[in-house]
Protein backbone atom coordinates (compact mmCIF):
# COMPACT_ATOMS: atom_id res chain seq x y z
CA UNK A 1 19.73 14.64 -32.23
CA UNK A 2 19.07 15.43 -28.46
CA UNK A 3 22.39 16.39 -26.26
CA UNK A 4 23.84 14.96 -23.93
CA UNK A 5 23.58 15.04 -20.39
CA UNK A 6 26.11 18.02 -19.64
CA UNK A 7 24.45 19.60 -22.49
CA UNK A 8 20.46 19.36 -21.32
CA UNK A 9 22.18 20.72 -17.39
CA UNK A 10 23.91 23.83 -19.61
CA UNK A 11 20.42 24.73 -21.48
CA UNK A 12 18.64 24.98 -18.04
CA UNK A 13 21.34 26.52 -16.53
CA UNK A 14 20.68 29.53 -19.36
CA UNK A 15 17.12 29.49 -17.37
CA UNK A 16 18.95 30.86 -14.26
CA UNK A 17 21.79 32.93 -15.99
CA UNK A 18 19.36 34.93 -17.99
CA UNK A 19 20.91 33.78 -21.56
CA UNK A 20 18.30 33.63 -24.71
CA UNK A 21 18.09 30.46 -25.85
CA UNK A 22 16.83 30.10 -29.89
CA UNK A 23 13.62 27.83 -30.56
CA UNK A 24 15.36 24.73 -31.20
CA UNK A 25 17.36 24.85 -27.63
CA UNK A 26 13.66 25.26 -25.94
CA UNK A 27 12.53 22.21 -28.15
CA UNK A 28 15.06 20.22 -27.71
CA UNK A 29 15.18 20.96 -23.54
CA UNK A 30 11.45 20.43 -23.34
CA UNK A 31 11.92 17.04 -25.55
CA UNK A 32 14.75 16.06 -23.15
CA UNK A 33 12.97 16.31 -20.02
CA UNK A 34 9.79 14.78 -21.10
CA UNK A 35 11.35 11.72 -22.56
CA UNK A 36 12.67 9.92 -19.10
CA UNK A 37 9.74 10.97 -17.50
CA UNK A 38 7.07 9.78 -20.65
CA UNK A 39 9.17 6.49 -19.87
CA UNK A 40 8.68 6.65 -16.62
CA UNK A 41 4.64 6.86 -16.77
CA UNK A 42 4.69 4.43 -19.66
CA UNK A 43 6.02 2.35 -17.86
CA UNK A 44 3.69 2.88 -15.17
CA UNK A 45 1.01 2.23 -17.45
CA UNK A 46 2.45 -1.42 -18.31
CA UNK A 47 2.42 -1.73 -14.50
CA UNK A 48 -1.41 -1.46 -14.09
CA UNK A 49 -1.39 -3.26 -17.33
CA UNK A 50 -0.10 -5.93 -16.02
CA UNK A 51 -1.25 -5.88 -12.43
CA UNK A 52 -5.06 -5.45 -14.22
CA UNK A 53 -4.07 -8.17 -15.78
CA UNK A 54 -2.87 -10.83 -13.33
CA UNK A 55 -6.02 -10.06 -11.33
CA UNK A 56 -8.23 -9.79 -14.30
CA UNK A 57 -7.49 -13.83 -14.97
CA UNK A 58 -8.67 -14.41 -11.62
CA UNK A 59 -12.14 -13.55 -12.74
CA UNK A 60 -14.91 -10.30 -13.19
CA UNK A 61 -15.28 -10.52 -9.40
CA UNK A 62 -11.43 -9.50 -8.68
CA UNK A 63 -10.92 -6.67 -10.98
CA UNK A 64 -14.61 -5.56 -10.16
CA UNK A 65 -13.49 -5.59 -6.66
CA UNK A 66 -10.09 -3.25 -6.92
CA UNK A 67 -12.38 -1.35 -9.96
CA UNK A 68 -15.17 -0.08 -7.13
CA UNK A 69 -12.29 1.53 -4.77
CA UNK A 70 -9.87 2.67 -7.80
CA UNK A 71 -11.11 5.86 -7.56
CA UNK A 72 -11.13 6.26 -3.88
CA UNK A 73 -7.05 5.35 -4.14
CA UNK A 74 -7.00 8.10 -7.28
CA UNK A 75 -8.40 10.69 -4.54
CA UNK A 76 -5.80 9.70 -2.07
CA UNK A 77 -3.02 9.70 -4.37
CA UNK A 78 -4.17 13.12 -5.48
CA UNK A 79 -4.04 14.62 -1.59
CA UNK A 80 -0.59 13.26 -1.61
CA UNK A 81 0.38 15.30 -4.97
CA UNK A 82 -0.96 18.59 -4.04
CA UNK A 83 0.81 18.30 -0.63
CA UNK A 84 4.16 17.57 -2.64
CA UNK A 85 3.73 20.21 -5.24
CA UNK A 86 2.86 23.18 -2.59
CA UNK A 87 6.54 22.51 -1.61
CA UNK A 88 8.10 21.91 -4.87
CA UNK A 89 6.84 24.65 -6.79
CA UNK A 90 8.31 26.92 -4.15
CA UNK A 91 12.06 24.83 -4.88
CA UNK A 92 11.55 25.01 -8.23
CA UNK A 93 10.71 29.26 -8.53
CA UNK A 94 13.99 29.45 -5.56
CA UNK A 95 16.16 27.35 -8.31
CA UNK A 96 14.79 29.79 -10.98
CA UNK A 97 16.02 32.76 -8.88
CA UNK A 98 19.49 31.28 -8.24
CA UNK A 99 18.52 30.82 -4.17
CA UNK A 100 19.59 27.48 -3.87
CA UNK A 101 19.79 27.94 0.20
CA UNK A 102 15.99 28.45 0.38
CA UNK A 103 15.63 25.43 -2.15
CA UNK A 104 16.82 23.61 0.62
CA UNK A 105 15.04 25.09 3.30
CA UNK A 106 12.22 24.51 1.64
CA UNK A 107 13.21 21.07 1.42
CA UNK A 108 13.89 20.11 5.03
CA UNK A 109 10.17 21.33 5.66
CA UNK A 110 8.47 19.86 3.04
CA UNK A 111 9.78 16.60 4.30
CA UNK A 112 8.25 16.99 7.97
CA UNK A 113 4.72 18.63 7.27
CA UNK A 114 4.12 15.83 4.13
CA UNK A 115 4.94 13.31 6.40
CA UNK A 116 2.42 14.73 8.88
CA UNK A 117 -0.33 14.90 6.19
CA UNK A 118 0.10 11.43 4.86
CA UNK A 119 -0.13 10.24 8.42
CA UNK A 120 -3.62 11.23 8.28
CA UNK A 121 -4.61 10.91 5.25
CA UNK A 122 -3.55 6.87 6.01
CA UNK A 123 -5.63 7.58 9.34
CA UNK A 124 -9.13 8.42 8.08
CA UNK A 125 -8.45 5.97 5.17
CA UNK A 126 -8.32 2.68 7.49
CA UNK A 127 -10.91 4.01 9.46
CA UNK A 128 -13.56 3.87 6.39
CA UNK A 129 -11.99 1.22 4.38
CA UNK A 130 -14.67 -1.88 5.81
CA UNK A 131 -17.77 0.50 4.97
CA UNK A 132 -16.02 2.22 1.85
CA UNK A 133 -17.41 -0.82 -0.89
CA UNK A 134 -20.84 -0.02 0.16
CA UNK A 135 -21.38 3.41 0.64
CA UNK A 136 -20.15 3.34 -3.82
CA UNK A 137 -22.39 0.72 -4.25
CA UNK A 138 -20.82 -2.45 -4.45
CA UNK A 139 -22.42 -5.75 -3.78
CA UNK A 140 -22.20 -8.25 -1.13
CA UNK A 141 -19.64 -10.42 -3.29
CA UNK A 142 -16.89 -7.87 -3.71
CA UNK A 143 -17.15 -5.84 -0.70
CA UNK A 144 -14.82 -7.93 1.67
CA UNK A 145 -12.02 -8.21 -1.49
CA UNK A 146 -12.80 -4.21 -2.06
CA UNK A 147 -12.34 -3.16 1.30
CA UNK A 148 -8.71 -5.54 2.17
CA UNK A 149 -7.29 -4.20 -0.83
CA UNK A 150 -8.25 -0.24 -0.45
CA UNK A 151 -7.32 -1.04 3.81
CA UNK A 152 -3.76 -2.01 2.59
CA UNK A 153 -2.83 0.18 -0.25
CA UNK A 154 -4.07 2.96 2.27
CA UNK A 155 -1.24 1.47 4.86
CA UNK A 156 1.51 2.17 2.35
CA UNK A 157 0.14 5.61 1.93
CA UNK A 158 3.22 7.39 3.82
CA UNK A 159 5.47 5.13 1.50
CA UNK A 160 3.41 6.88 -1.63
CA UNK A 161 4.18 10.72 -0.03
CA UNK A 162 7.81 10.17 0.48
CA UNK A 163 8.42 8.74 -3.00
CA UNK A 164 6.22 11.48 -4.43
CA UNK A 165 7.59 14.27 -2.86
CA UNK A 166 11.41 13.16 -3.56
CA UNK A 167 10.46 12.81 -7.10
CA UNK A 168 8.61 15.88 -7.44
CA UNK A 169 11.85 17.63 -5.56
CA UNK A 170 14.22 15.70 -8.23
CA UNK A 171 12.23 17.04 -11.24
CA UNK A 172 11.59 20.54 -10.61
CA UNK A 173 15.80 21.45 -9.42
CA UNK A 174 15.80 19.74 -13.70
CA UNK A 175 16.59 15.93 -12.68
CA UNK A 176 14.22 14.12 -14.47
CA UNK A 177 16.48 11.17 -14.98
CA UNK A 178 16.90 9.60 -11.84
CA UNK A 179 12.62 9.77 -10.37
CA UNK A 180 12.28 8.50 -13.98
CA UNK A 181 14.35 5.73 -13.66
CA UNK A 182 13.43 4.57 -10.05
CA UNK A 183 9.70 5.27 -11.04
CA UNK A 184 10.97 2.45 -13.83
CA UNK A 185 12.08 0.39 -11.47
CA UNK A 186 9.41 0.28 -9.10
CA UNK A 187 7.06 -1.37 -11.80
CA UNK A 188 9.33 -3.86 -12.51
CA UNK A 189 9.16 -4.58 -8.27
CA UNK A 190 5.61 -4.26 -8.38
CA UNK A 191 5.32 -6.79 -11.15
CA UNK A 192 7.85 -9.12 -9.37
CA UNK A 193 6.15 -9.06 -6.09
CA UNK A 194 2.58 -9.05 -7.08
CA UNK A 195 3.32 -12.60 -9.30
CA UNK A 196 4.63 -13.97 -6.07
CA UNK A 197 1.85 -13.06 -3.76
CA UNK A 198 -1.00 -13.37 -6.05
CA UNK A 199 -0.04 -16.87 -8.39
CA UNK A 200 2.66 -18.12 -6.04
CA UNK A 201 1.27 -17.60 -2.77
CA UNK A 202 -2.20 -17.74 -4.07
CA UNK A 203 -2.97 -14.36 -2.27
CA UNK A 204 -5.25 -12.96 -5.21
CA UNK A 205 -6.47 -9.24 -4.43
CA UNK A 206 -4.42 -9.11 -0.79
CA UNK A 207 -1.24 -9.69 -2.60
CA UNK A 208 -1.83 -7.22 -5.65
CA UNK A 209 -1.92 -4.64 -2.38
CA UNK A 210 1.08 -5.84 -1.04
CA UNK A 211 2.84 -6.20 -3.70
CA UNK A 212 2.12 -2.69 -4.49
CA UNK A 213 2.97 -1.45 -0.97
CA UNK A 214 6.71 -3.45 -1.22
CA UNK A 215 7.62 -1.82 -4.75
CA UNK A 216 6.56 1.62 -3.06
CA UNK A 217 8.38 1.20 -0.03
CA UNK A 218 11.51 0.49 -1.91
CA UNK A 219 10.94 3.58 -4.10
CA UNK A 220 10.72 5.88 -1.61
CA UNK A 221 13.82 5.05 0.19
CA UNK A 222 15.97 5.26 -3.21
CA UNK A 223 14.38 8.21 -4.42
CA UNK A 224 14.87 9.83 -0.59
CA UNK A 225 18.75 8.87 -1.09
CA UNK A 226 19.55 10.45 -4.45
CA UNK A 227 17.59 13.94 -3.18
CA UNK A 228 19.40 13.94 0.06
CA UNK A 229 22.99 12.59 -0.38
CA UNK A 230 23.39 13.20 -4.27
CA UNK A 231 21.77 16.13 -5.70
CA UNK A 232 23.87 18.59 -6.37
CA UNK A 233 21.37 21.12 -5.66
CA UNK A 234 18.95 20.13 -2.50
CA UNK A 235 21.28 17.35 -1.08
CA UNK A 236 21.23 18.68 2.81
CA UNK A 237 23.50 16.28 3.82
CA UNK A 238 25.54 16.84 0.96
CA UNK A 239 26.63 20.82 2.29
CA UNK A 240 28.50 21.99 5.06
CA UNK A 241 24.75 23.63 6.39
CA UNK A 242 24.06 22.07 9.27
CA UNK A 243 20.55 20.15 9.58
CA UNK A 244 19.55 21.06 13.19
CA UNK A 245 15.82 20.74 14.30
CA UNK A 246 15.34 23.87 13.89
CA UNK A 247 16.07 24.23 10.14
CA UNK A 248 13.75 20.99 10.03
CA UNK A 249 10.95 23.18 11.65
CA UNK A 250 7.81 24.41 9.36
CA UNK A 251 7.74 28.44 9.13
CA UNK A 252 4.97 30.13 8.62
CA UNK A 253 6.03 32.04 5.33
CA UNK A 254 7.15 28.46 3.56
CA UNK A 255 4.00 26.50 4.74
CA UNK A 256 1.98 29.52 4.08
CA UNK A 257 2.81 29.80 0.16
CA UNK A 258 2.35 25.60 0.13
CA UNK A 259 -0.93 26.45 1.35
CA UNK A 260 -1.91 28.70 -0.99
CA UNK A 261 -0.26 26.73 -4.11
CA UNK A 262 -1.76 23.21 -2.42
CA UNK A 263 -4.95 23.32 -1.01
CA UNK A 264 -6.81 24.03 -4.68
CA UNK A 265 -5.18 21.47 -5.85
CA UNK A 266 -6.05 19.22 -3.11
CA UNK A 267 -9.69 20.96 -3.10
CA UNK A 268 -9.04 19.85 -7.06
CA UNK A 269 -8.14 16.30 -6.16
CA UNK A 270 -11.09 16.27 -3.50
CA UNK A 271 -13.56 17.03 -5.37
CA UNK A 272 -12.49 15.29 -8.76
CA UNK A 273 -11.90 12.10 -6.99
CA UNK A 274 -15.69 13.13 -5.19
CA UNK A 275 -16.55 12.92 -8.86
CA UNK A 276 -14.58 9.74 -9.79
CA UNK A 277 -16.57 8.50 -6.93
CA UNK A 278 -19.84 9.62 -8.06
CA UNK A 279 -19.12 8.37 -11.26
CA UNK A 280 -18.60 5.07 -9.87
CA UNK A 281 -21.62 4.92 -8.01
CA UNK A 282 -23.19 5.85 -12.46
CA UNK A 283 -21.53 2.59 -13.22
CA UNK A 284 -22.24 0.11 -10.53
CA UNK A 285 -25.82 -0.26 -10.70
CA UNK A 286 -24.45 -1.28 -14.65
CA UNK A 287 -23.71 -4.69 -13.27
CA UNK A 288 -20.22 -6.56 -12.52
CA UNK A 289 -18.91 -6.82 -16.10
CA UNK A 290 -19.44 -3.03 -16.32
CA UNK A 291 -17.42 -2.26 -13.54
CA UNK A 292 -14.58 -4.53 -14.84
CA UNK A 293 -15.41 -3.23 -18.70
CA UNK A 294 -14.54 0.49 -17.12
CA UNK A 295 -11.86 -0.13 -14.53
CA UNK A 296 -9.95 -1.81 -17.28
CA UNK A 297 -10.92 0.88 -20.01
CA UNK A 298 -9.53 3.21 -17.78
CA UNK A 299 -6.43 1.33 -17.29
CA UNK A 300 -6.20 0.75 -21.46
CA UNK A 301 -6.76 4.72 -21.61
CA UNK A 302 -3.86 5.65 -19.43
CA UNK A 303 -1.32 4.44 -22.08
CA UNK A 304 -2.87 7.38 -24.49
CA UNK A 305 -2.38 10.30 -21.50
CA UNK A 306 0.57 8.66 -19.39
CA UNK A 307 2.32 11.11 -21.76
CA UNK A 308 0.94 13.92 -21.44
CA UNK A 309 1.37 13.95 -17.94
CA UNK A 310 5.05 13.28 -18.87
CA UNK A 311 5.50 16.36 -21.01
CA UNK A 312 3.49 17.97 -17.77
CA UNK A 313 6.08 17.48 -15.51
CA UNK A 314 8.88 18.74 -17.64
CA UNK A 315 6.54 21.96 -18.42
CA UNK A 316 6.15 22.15 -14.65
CA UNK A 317 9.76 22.10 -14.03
CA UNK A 318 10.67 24.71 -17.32
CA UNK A 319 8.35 27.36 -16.38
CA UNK A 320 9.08 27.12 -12.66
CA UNK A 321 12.45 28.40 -13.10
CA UNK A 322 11.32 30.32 -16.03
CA UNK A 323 9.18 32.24 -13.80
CA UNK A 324 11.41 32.17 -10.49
CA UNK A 325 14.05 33.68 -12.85
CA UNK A 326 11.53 36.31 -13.96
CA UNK A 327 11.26 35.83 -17.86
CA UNK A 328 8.05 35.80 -18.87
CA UNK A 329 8.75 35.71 -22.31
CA UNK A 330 10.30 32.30 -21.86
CA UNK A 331 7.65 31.21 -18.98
CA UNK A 332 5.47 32.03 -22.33
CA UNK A 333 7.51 30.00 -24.82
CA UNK A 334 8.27 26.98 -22.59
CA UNK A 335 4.37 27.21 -21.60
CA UNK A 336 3.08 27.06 -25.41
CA UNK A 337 5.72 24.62 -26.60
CA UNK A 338 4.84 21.93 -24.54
CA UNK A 339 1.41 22.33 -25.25
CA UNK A 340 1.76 21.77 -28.57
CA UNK A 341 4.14 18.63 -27.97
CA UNK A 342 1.67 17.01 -25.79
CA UNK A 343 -1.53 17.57 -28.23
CA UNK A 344 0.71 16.14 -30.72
CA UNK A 345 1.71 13.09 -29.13
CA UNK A 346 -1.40 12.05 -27.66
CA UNK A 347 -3.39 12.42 -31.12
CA UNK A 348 -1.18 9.96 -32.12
CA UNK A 349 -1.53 7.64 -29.26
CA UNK A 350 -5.45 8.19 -29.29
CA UNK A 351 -5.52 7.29 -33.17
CA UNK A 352 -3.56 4.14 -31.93
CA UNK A 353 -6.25 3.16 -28.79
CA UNK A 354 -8.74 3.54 -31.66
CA UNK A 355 -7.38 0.74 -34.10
CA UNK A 356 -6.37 -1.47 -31.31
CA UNK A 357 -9.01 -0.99 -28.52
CA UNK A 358 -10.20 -4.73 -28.44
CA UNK A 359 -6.41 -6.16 -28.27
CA UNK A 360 -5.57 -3.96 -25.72
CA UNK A 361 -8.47 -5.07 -23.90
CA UNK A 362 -8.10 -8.78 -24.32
CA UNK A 363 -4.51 -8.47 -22.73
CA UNK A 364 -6.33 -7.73 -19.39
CA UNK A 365 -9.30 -10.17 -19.61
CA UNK A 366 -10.45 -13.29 -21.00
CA UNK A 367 -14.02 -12.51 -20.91
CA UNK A 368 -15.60 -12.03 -23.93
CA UNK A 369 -18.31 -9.71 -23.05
CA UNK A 370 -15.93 -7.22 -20.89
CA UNK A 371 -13.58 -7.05 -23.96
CA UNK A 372 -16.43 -6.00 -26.22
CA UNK A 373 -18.09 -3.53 -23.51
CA UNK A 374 -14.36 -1.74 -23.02
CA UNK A 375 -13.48 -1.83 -26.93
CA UNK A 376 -16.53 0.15 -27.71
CA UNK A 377 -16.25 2.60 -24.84
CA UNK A 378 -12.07 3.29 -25.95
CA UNK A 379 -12.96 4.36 -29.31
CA UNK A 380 -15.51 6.81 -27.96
CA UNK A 381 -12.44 8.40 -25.91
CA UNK A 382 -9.87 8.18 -28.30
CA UNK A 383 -11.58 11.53 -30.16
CA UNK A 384 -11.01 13.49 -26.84
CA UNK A 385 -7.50 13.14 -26.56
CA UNK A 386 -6.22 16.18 -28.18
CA UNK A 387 -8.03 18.17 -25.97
CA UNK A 388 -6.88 15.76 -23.02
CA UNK A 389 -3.69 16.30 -23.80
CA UNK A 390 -4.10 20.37 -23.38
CA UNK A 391 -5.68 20.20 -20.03
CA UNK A 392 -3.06 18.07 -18.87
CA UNK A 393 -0.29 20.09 -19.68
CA UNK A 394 -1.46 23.54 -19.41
CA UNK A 395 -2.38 22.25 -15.29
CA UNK A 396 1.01 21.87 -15.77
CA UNK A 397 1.92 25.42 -16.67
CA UNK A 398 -0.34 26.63 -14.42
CA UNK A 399 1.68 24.71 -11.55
CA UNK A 400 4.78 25.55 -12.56
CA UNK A 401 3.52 28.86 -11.85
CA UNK A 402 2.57 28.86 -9.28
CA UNK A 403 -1.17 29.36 -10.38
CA UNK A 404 -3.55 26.69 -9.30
CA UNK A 405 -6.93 28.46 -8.09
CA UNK A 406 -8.38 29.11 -11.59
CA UNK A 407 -7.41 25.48 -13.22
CA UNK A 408 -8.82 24.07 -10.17
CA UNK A 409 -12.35 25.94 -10.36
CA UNK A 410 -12.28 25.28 -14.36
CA UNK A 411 -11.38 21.82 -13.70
CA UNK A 412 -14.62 21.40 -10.73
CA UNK A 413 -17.08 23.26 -13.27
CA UNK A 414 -16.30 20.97 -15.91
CA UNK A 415 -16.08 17.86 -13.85
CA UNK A 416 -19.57 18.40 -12.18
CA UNK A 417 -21.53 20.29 -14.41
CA UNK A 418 -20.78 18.48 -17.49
CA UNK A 419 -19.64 15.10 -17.27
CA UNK A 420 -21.41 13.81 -14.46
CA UNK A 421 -24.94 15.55 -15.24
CA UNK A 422 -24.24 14.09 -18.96
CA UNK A 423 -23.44 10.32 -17.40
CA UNK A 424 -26.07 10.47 -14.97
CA UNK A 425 -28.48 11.13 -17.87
CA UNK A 426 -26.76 8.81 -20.81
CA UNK A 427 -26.18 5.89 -18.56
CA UNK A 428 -30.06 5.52 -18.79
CA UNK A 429 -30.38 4.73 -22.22
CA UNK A 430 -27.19 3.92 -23.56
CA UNK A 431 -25.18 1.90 -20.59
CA UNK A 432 -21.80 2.08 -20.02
CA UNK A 433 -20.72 3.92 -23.44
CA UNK A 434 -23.02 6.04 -22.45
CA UNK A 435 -20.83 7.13 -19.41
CA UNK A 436 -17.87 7.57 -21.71
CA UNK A 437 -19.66 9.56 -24.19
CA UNK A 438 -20.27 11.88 -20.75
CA UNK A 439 -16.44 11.68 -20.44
CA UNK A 440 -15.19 12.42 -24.21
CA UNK A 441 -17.71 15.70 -24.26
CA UNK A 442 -15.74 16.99 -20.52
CA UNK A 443 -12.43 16.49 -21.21
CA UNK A 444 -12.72 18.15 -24.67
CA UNK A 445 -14.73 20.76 -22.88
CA UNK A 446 -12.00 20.96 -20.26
CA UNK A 447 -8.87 21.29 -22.74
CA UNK A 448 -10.67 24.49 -24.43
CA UNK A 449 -10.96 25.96 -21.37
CA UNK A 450 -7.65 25.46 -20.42
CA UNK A 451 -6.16 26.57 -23.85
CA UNK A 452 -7.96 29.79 -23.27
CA UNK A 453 -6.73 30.67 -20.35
CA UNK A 454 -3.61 29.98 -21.33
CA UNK A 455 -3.02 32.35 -24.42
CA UNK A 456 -5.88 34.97 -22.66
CA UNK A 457 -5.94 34.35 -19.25
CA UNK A 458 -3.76 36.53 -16.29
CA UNK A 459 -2.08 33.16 -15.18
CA UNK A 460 1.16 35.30 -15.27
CA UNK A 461 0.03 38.53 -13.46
CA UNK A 462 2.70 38.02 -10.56
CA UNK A 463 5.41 38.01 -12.69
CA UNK A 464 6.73 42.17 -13.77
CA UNK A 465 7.06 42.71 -17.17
């Protein structure tokens, strides 16, 4: 039976106090913070569920249309995270270390420089957004829905990098509850909102976008609330510190370490969305019930590693303060536990995505021949998701960590040299599952790697023994 809520805030507390904890304290803490965020990214998976699917019944053309700049919005969303994380990291290894003071410092300017950096980020994104649909390939009939949709869901981007980082801030001082929860909520709004823009105004793609943009805006002012005025440990307006400009003001030493913990990741996110992109530009010349088959494969998929990225976060948060407090026995234990919990549960959920591939994909489209198409290229992925699962949460270590070069190379080198030279090369003669085969042979690739480096790699070469 998991503890309670005092109970989960005492185990982590041991993190900072330096008290040994026995194996079934670390399982159960790991299993405590994964669950509200696994909720949280199910949950977000039943949101593009259900947004794919709304716009799915209004025909091939729609969901081939949000489908051609998906991966444009993944890269975008990716800048945002590594932005976030350079800051939270840092909070996370100052909570470790008992430094709650710098926690907050590093708070206050987190919140102006990722502010800056989604301002332009949203910049150069409206700039390209009417020449984005054809420069991946997309035809003359989806390029005006393509380009509205990607032009507004860029717009909202500063709404996306405030909720992020708040959430991100939340989960690594140990609150997973309350991101998780909001996170909840915000796919409820975005389901509200985008059935009355797109089937009671009769907005179609525009109003999946703002519908979107609304639930995110929301978000990120309740998420900014609970980090500023009610967490215990980074609420600055919560303390008797004073919040001058100047404390507001980025230093060199705090955006310097964000720097070096951030920019592979965004280098990461840059060049794994480049691939994303590429990868598009593999399946477009497929046809228009291709593009649909994979944009809503990929959206099926996402309820197999939604959590894995939920155990990700909690490993992010454990060995954050595991390593800010300086145990690297625990960083150790925390790091290996969690990989194990995450291959586990998304063996099972791949086993599932296997039996039920066509139902899944019949919730999101009527058409025959896209159901078919996406069935067949789900039960090629569902045999990588073991290995799926260990890249996902050993980038996790690696975060929490403060160790983000190496995954990121690992990550490019697999990305490039093996899954897009395989899909550029099986698309020819097998289609679509052809591309997925590509994908299955990378991310199992990938997760080896990652394992390795994990039990033999120097990811923990800062910390003293």
């Amino acid at each position: 039976m998991l503890r309670s809520k005092g109970e989960k805030t005492d185990l982590l507390a041991y993190i900072r106090e330096g008290r040994e904890m026995t194996q079934s304290e670390k399982l159960r803490l790991i299993v405590s913070l994964s669950i509200p965020s696994i909720l949280a990214q199910i949950s977000a998976t039943f949101m593009f569920f259900i947004d794919a699917s709304m716009v799915g019944h209004l025909g091939a053309r729609a969901s081939a249309a949000i489908g051609l700049v998906e991966t444009t919005g993944w890269l975008m969303g990716g800048l945002a995270s590594a932005a976030n994380m350079g800051f939270s990291v840092q909070a996370a290894h100052a909570i470790g270390a008992n430094d709650f003071k710098r926690a907050r410092m590093v708070l206050r300017q987190s919140l102006v420089c990722c502010i800056i950096w989604a301002l332009s980020t949203t910049t150069i994104a409206l700039l390209i957004s009417p020449y984005l649909p054809y420069w991946l390939g997309g035809s003359e009939e989806i390029a005006h829905d393509a380009t509205l949709y990607f032009a507004i869901f860029s717009g909202c981007g500063i709404f996306f990098q405030i909720e992020g980082l708040a959430g991100s801030m939340l989960k690594c001082s140990g609150n997973m509850k309350i991101p998780s929860a909001l996170n909840i909520l915000m796919c409820v709004m975005d389901v509200a909102f985008n059935y009355i823009f797109i089937y009671i105004l009769h907005w179609g793609v525009m109003g999946a976008a703002i519908g979107t943009g609304l639930a995110m805006l929301v978000t990120a002012g309740l998420m900014l609330y609970f980090l500023l005025y009610r967490s215990d440990i980074l609420g600055i307006f919560r303390t008797s510190q004073k919040n001058t400009w100047d404390s507001f003001r980025p230093k060199s030493d705090v955006v310097g370490n964000a720097f070096k913990i951030g920019a592979p990741m965004g280098l990461q996110h840059m060049l794994m969305g480049g691939a994303q992109v590429v990868s598009t530009l593999i399946v477009a010349p497929l046809g228009t019930i291709a593009i649909a088959a994979h944009s809503l494969g990929i959206t099926v998929e996402s309820l197999c590693y939604m959590p894995g990225f939920g155990i990700a976060e909690a490993a992010t948060t454990l060995v954050g303060q595991s390593y800010g407090a300086g145990k690297r026995q625990l960083t150790q234990s925390f790091a290996r536990m969690s990989t194990a919990l995450g291959i586990g549960v998304m063996t099972m959920m791949g086993v599932l995505m296997w039996g039920f591939a066509p139902e899944l994909m019949s919730i999101l489209t009527p058409v025959d021949e896209i159901i078919e198409l996406g069935a067949r290229c789900l039960r090629i992925e569902a045999f990588a998701e073991p290995m799926f699962a260990a890249a996902i949460v050993c980038n996790g270590v690696f975060i929490g960590a403060g160790e983000t070069l190496k995954p990121a190379i690992m990550s490019l080198l697999s990305m490039w040299g093996v899954r897009l030279t395989l899909a550029a090369l099986l698309a020819r003669t097998y289609g679509l599952p052809g591309v997925w085969m590509a994908m299955a042979i990378e991310l199992t690739f990938r997760g080896l790697m990652f394992l390795g480096n994990m039990f033999y790699g120097n990811w923990l070469k800062k910390m003293q023994d």
